[in-house]
PDB file of N, CA and C in Angstrom:
ATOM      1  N   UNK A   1     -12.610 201.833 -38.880  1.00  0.00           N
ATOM      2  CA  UNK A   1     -13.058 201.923 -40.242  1.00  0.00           C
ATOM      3  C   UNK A   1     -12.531 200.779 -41.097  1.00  0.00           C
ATOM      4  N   UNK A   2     -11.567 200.213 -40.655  1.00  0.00           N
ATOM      5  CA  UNK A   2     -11.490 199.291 -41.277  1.00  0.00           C
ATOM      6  C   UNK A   2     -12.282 198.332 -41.658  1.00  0.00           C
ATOM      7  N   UNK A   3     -12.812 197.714 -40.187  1.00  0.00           N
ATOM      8  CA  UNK A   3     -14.009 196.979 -40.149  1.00  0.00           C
ATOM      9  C   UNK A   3     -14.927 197.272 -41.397  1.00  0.00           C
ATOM     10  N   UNK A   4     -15.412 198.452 -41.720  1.00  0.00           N
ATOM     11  CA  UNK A   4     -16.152 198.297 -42.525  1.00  0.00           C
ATOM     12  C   UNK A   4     -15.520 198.138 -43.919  1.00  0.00           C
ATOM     13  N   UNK A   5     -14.264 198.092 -44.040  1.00  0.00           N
ATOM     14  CA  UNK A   5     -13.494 197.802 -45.804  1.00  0.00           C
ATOM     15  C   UNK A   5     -13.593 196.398 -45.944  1.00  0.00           C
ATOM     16  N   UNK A   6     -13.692 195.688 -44.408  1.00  0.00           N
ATOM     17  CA  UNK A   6     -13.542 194.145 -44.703  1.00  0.00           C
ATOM     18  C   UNK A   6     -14.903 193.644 -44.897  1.00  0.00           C
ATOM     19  N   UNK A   7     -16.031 194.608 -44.646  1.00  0.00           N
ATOM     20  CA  UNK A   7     -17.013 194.159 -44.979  1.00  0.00           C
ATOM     21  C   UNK A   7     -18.219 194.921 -45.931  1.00  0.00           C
ATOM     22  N   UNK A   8     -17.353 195.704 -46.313  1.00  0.00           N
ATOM     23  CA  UNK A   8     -17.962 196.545 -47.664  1.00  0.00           C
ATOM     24  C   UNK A   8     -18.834 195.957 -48.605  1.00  0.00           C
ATOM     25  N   UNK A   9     -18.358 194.730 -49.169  1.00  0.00           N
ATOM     26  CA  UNK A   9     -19.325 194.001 -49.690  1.00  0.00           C
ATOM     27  C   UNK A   9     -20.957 193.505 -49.288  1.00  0.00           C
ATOM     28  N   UNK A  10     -20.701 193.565 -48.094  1.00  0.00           N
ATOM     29  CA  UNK A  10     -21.991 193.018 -47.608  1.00  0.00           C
ATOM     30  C   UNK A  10     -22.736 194.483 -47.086  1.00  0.00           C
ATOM     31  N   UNK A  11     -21.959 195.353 -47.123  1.00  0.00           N
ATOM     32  CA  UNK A  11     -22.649 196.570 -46.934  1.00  0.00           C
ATOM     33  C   UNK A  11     -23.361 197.217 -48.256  1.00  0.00           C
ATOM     34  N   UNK A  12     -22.639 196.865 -49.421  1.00  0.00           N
ATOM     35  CA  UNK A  12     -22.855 196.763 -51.241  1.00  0.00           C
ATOM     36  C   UNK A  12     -24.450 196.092 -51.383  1.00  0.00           C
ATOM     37  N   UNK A  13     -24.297 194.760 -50.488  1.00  0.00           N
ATOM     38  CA  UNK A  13     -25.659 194.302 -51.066  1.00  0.00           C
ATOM     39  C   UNK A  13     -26.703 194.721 -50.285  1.00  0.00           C
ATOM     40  N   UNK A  14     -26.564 195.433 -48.901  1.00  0.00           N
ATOM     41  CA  UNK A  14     -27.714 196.045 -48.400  1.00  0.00           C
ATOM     42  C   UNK A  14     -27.891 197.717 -49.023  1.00  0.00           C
ATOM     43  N   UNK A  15     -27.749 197.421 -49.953  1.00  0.00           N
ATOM     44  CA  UNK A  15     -28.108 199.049 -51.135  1.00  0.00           C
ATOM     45  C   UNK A  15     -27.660 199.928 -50.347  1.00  0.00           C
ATOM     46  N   UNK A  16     -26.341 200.263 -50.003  1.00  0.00           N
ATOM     47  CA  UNK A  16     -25.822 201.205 -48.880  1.00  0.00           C
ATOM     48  C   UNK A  16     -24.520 201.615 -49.263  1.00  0.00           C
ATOM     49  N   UNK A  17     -24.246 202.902 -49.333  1.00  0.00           N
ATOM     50  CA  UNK A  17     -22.782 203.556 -49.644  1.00  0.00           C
ATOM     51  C   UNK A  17     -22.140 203.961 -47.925  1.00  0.00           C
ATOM     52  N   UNK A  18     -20.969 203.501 -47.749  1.00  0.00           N
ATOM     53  CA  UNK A  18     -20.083 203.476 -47.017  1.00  0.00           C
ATOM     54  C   UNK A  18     -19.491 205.025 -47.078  1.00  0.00           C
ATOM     55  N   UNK A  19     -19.561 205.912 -46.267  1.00  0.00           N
ATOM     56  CA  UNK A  19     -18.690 207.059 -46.253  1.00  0.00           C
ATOM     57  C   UNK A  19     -18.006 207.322 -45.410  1.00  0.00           C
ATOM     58  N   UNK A  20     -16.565 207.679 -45.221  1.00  0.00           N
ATOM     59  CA  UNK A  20     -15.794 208.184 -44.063  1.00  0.00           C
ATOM     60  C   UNK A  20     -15.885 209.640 -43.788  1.00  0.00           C
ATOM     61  N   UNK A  21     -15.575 210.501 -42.993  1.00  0.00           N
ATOM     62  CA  UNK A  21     -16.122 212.172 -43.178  1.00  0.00           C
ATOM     63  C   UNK A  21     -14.888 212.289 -41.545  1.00  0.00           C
ATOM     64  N   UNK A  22     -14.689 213.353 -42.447  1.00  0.00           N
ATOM     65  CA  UNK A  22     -13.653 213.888 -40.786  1.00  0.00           C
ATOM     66  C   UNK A  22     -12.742 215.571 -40.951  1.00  0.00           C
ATOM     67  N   UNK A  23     -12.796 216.282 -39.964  1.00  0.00           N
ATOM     68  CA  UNK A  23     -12.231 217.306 -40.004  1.00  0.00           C
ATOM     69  C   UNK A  23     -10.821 217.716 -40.807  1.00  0.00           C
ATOM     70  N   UNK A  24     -10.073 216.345 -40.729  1.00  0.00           N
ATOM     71  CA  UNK A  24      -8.779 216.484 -41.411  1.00  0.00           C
ATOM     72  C   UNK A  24      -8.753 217.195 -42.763  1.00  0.00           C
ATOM     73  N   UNK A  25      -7.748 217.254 -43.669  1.00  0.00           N
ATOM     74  CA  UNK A  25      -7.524 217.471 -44.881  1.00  0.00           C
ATOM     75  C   UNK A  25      -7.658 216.318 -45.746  1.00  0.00           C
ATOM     76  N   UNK A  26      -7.533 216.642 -47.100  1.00  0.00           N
ATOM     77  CA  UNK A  26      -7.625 215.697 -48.090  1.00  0.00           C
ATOM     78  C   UNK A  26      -6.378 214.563 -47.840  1.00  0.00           C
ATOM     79  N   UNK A  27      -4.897 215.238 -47.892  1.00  0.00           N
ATOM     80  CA  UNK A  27      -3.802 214.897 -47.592  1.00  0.00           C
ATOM     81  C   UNK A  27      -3.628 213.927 -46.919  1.00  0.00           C
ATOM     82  N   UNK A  28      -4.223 214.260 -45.296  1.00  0.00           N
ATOM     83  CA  UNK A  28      -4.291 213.773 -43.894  1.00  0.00           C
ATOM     84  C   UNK A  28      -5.540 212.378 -44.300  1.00  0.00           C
ATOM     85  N   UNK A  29      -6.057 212.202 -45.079  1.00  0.00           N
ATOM     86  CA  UNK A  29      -6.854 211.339 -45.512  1.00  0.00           C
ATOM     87  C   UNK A  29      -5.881 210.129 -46.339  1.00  0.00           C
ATOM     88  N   UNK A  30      -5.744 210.798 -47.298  1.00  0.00           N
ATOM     89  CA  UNK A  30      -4.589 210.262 -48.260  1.00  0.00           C
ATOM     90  C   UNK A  30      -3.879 209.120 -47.331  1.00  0.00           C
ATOM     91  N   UNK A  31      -2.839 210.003 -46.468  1.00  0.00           N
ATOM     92  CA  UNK A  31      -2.069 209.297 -45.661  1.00  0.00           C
ATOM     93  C   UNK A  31      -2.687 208.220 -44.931  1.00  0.00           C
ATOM     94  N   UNK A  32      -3.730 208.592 -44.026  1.00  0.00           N
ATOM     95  CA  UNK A  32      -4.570 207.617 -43.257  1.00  0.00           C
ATOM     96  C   UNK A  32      -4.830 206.525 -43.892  1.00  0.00           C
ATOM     97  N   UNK A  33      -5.282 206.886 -44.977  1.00  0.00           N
ATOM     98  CA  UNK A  33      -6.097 205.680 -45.595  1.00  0.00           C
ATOM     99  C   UNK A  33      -3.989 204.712 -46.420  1.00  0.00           C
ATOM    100  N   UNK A  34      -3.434 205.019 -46.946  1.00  0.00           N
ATOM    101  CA  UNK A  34      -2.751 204.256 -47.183  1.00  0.00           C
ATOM    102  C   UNK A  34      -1.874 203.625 -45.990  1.00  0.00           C
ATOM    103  N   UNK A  35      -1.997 204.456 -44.605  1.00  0.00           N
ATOM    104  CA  UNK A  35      -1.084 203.673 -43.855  1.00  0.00           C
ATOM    105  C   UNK A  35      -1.869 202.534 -43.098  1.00  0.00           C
ATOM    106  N   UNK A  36      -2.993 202.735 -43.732  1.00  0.00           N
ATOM    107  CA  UNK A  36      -3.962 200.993 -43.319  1.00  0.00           C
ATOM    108  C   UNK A  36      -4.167 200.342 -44.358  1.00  0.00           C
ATOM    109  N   UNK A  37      -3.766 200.054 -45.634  1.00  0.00           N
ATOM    110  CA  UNK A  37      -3.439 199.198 -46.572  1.00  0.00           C
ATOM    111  C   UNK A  37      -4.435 199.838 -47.569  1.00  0.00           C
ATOM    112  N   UNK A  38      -5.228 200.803 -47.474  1.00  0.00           N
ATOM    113  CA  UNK A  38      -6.109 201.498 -48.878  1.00  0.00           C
ATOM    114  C   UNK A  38      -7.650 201.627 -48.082  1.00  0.00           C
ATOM    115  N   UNK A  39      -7.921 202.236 -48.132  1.00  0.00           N
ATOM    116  CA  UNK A  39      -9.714 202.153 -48.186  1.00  0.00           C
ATOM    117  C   UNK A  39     -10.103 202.497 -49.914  1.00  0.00           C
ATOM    118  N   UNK A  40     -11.647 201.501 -49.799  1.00  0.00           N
ATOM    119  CA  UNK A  40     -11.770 201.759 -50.991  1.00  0.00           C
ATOM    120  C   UNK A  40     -13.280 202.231 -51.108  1.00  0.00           C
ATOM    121  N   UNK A  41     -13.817 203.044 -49.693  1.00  0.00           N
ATOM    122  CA  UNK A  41     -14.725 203.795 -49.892  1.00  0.00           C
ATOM    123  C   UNK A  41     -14.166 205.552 -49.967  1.00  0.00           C
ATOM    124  N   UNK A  42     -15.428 206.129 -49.998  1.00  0.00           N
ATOM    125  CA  UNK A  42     -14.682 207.363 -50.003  1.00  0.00           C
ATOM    126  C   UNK A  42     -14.535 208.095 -49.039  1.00  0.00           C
ATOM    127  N   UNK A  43     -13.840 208.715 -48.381  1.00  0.00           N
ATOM    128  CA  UNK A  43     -13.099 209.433 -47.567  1.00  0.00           C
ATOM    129  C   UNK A  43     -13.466 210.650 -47.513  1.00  0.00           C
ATOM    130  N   UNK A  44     -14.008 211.866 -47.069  1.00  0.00           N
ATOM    131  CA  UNK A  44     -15.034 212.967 -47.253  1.00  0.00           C
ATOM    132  C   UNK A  44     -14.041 213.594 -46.254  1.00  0.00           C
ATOM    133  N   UNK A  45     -13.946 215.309 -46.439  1.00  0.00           N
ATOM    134  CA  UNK A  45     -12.956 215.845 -46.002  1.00  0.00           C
ATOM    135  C   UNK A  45     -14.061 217.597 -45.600  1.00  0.00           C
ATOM    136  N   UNK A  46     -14.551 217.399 -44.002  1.00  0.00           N
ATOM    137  CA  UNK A  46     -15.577 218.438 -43.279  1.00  0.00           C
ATOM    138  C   UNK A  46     -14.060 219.588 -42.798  1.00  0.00           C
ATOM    139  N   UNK A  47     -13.410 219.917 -43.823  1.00  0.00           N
ATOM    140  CA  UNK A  47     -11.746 220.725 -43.694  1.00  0.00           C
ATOM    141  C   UNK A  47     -12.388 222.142 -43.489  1.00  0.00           C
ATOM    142  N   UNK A  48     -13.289 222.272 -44.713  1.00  0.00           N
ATOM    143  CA  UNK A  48     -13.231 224.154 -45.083  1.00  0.00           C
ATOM    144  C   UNK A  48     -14.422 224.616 -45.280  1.00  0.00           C
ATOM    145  N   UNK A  49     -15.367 225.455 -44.667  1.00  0.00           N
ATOM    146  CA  UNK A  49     -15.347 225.287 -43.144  1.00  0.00           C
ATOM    147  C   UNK A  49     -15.227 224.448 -42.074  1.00  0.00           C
ATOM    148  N   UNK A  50     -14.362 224.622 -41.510  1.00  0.00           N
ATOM    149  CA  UNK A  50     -14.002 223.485 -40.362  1.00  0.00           C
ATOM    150  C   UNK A  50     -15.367 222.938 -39.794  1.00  0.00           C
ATOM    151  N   UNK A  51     -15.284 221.556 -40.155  1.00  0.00           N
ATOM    152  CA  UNK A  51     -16.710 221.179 -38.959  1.00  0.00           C
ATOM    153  C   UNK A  51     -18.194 221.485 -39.634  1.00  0.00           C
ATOM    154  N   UNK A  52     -18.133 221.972 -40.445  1.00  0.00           N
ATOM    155  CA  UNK A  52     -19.913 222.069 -40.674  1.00  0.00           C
ATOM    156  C   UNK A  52     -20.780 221.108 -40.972  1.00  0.00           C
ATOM    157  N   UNK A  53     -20.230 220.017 -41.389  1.00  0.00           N
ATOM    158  CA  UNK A  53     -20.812 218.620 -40.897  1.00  0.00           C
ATOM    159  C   UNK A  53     -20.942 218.589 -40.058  1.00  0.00           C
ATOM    160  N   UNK A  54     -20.316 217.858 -39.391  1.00  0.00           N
ATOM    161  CA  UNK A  54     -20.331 217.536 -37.990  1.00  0.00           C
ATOM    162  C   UNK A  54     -21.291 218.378 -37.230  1.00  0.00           C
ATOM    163  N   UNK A  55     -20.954 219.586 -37.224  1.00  0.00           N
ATOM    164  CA  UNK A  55     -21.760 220.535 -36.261  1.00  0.00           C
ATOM    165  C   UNK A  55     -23.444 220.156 -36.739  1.00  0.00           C
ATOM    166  N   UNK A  56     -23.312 220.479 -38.090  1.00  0.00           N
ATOM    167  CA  UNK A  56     -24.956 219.901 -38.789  1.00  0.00           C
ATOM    168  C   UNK A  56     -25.280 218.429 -37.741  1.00  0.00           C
ATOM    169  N   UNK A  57     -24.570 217.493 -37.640  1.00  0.00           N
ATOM    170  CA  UNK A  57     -24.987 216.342 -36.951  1.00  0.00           C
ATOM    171  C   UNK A  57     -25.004 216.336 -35.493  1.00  0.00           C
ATOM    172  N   UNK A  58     -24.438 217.233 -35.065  1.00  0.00           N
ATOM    173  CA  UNK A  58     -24.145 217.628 -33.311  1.00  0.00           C
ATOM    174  C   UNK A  58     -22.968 216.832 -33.214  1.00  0.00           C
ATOM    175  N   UNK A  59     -22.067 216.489 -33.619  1.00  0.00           N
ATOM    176  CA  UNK A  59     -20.844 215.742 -33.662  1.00  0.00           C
ATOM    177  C   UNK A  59     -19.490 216.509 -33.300  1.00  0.00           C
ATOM    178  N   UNK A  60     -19.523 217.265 -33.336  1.00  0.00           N
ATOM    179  CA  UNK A  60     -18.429 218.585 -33.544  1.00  0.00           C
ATOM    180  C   UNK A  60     -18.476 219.258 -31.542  1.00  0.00           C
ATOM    181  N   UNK A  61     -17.159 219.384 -30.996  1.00  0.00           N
ATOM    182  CA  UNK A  61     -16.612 219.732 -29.922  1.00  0.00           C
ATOM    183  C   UNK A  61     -16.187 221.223 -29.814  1.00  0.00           C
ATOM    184  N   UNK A  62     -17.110 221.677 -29.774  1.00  0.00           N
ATOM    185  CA  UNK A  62     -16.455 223.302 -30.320  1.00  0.00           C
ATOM    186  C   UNK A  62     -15.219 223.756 -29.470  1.00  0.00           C
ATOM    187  N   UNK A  63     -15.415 223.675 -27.999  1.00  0.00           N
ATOM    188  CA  UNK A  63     -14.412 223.312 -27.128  1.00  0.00           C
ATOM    189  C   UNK A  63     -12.878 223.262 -27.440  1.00  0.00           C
ATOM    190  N   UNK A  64     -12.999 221.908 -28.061  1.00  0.00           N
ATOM    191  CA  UNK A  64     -11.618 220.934 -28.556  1.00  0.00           C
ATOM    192  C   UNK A  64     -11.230 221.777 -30.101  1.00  0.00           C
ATOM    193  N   UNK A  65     -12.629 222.273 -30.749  1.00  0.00           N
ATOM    194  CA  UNK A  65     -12.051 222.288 -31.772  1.00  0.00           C
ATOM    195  C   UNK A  65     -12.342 220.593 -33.027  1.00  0.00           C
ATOM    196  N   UNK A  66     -12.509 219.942 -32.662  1.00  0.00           N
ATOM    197  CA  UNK A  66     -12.616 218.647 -32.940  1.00  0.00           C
ATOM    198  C   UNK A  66     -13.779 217.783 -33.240  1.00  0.00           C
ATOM    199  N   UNK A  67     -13.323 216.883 -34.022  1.00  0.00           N
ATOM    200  CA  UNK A  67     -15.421 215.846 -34.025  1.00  0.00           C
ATOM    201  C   UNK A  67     -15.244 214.888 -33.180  1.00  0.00           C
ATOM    202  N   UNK A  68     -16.766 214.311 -32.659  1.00  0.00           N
ATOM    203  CA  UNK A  68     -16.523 213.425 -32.287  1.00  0.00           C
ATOM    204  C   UNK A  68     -16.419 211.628 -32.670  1.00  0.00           C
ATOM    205  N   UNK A  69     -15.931 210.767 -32.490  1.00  0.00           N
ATOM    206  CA  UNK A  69     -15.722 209.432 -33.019  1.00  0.00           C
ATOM    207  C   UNK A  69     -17.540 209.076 -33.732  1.00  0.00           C
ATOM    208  N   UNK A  70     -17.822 209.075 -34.535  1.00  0.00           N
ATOM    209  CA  UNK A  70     -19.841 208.898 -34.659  1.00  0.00           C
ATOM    210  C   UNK A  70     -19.739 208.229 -35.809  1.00  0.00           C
ATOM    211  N   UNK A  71     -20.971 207.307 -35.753  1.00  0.00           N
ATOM    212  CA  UNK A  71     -21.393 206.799 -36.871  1.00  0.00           C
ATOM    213  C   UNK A  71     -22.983 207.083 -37.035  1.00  0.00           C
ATOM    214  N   UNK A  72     -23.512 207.059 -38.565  1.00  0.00           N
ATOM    215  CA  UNK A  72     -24.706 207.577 -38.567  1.00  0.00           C
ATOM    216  C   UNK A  72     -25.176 206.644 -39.918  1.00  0.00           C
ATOM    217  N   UNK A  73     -26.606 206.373 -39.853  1.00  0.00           N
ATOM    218  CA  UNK A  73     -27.108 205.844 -41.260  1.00  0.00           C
ATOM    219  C   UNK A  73     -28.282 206.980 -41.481  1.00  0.00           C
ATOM    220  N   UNK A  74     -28.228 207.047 -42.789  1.00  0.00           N
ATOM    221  CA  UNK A  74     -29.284 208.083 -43.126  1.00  0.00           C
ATOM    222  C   UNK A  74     -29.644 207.469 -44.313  1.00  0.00           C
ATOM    223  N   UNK A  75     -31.180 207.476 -44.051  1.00  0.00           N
ATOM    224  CA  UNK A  75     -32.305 206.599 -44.829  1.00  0.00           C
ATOM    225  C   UNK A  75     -32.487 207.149 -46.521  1.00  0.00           C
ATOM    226  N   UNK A  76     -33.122 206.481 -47.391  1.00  0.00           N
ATOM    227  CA  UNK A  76     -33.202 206.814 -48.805  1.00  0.00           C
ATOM    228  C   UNK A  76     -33.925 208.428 -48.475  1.00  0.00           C
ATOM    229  N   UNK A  77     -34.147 209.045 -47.684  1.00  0.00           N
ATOM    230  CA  UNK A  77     -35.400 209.658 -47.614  1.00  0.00           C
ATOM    231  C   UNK A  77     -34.614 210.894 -46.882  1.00  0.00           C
ATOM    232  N   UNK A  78     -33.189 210.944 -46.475  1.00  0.00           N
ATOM    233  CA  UNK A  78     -32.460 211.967 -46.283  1.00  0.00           C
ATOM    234  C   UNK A  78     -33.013 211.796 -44.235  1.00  0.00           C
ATOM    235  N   UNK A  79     -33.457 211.114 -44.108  1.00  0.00           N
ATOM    236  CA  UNK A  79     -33.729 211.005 -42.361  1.00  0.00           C
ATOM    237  C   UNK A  79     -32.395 210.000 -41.678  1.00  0.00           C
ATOM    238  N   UNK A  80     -32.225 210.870 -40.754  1.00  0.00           N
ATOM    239  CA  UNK A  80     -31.054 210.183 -39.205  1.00  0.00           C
ATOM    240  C   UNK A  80     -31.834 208.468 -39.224  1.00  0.00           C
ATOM    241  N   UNK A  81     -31.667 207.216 -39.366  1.00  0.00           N
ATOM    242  CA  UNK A  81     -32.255 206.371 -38.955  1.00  0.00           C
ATOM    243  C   UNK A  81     -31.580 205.879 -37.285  1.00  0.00           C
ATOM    244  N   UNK A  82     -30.320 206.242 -37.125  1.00  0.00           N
ATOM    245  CA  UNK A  82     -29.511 205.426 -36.310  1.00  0.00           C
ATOM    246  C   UNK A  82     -28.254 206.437 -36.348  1.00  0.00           C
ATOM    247  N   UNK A  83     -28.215 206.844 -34.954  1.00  0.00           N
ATOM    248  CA  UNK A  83     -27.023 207.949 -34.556  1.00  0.00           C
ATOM    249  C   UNK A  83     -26.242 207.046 -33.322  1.00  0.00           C
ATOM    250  N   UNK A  84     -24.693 207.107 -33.612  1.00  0.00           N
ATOM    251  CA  UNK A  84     -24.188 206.720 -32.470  1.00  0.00           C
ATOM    252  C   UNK A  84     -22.801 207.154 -32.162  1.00  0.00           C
ATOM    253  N   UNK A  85     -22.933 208.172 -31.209  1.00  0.00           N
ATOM    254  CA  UNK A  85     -20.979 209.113 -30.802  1.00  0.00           C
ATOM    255  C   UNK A  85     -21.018 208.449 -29.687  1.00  0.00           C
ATOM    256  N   UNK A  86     -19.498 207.608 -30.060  1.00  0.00           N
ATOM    257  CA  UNK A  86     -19.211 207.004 -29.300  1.00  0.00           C
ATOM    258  C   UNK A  86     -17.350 206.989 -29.252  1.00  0.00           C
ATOM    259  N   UNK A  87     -16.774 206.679 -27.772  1.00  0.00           N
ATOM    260  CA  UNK A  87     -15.403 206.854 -27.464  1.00  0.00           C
ATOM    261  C   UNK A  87     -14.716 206.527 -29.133  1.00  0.00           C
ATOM    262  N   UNK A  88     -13.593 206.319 -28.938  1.00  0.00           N
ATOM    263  CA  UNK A  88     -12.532 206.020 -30.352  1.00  0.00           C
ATOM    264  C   UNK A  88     -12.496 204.482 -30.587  1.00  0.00           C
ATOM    265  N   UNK A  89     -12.687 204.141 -29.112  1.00  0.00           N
ATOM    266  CA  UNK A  89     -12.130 202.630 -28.670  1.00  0.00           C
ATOM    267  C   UNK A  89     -13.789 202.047 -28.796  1.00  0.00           C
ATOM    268  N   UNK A  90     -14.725 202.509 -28.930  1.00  0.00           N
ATOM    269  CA  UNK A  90     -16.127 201.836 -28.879  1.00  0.00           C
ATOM    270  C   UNK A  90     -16.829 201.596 -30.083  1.00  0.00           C
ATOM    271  N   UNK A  91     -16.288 201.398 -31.303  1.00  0.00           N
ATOM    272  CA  UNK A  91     -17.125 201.364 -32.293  1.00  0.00           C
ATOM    273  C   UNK A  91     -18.154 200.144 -32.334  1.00  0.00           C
ATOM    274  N   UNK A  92     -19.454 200.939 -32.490  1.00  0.00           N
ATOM    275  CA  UNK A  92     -20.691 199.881 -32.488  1.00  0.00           C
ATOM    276  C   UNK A  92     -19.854 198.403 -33.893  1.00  0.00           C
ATOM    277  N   UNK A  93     -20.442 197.157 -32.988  1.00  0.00           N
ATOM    278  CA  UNK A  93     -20.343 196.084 -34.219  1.00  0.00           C
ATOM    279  C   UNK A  93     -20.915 196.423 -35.311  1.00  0.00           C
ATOM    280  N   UNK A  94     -20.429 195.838 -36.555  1.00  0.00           N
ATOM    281  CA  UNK A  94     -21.296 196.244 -37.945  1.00  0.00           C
ATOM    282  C   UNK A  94     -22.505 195.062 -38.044  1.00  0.00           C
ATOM    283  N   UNK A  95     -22.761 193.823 -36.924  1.00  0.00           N
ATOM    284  CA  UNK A  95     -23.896 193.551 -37.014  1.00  0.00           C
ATOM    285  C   UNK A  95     -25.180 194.747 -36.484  1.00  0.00           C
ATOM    286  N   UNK A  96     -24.466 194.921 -35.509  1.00  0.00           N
ATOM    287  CA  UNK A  96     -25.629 196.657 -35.523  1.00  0.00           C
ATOM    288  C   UNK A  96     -26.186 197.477 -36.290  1.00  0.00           C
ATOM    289  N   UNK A  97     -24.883 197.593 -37.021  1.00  0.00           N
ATOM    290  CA  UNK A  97     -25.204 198.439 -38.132  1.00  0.00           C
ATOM    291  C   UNK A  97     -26.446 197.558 -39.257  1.00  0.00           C
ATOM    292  N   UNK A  98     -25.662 196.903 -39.113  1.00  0.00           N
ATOM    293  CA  UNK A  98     -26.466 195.389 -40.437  1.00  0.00           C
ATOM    294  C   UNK A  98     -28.054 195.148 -39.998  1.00  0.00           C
ATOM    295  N   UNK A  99     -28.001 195.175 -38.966  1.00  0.00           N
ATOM    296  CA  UNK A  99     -29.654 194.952 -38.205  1.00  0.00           C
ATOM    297  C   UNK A  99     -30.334 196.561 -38.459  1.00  0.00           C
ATOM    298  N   UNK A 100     -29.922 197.729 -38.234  1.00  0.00           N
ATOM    299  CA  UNK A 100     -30.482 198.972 -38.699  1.00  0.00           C
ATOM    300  C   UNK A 100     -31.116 198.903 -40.066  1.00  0.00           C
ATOM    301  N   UNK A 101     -29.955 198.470 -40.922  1.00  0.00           N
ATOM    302  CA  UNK A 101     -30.243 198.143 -42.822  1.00  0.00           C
ATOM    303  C   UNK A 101     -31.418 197.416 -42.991  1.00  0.00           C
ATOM    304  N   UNK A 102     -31.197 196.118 -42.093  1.00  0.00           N
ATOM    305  CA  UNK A 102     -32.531 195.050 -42.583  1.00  0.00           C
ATOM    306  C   UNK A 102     -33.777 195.691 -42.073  1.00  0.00           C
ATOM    307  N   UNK A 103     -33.793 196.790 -40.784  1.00  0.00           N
ATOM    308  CA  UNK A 103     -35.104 197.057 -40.683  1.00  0.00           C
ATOM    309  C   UNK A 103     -35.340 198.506 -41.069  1.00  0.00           C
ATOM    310  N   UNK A 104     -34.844 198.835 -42.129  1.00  0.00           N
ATOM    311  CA  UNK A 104     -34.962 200.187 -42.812  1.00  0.00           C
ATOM    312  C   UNK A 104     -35.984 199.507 -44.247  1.00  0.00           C
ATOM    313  N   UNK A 105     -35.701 197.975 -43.937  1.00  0.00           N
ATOM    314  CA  UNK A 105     -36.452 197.670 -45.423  1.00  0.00           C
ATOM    315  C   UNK A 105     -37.699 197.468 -45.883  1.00  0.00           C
TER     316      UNK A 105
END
């Protein structure tokens, strides 16, 4: 996630809001985000009910208890354009992402 704070701006000019979303707490956010020098998007907290994001996206491990690592763009129009759960260690490049944006246009 960082990746995308260093390139937030260019995510700004493809008319696109940046969101983080995760099972943790607000707190557990808090912390996260300052022990990587700040994020300055917003940080979304799927705490209470546990998971109902996620589960809404099929992201969620009922199993584990847990979500999985995913990134998602969702179009002006409230539609999935581009779904991708992937390991912790695999995050798609944000030219990927960037090529989704330009042909959403």
């Amino acid at each position: 996630m960082p990746s995308y704070e260093a390139d937030l701006s260019r995510f700004e000019g493809a008319d696109t809001q940046v969101l983080g979303i995760s099972i943790d707490s607000i707190p557990s956010h808090v912390a996260w985000a300052k022990s990587l020098g700040g994020i300055t998007y917003p940080l979304l907290a799927d705490f209470n009910p546990k998971g109902e994001v996620a589960k809404a996206y099929g992201a969620f491990r009922d199993a584990d208890g847990i979500s999985e690592r995913a990134l998602f763009i969702v179009d002006k129009n409230g539609k999935i354009a581009f779904a991708n759960i992937h390991d912790i260690s695999k995050q798609p490049d944000n030219e990927t992402i960037h090529d989704v944006l330009r042909n959403l246009s």
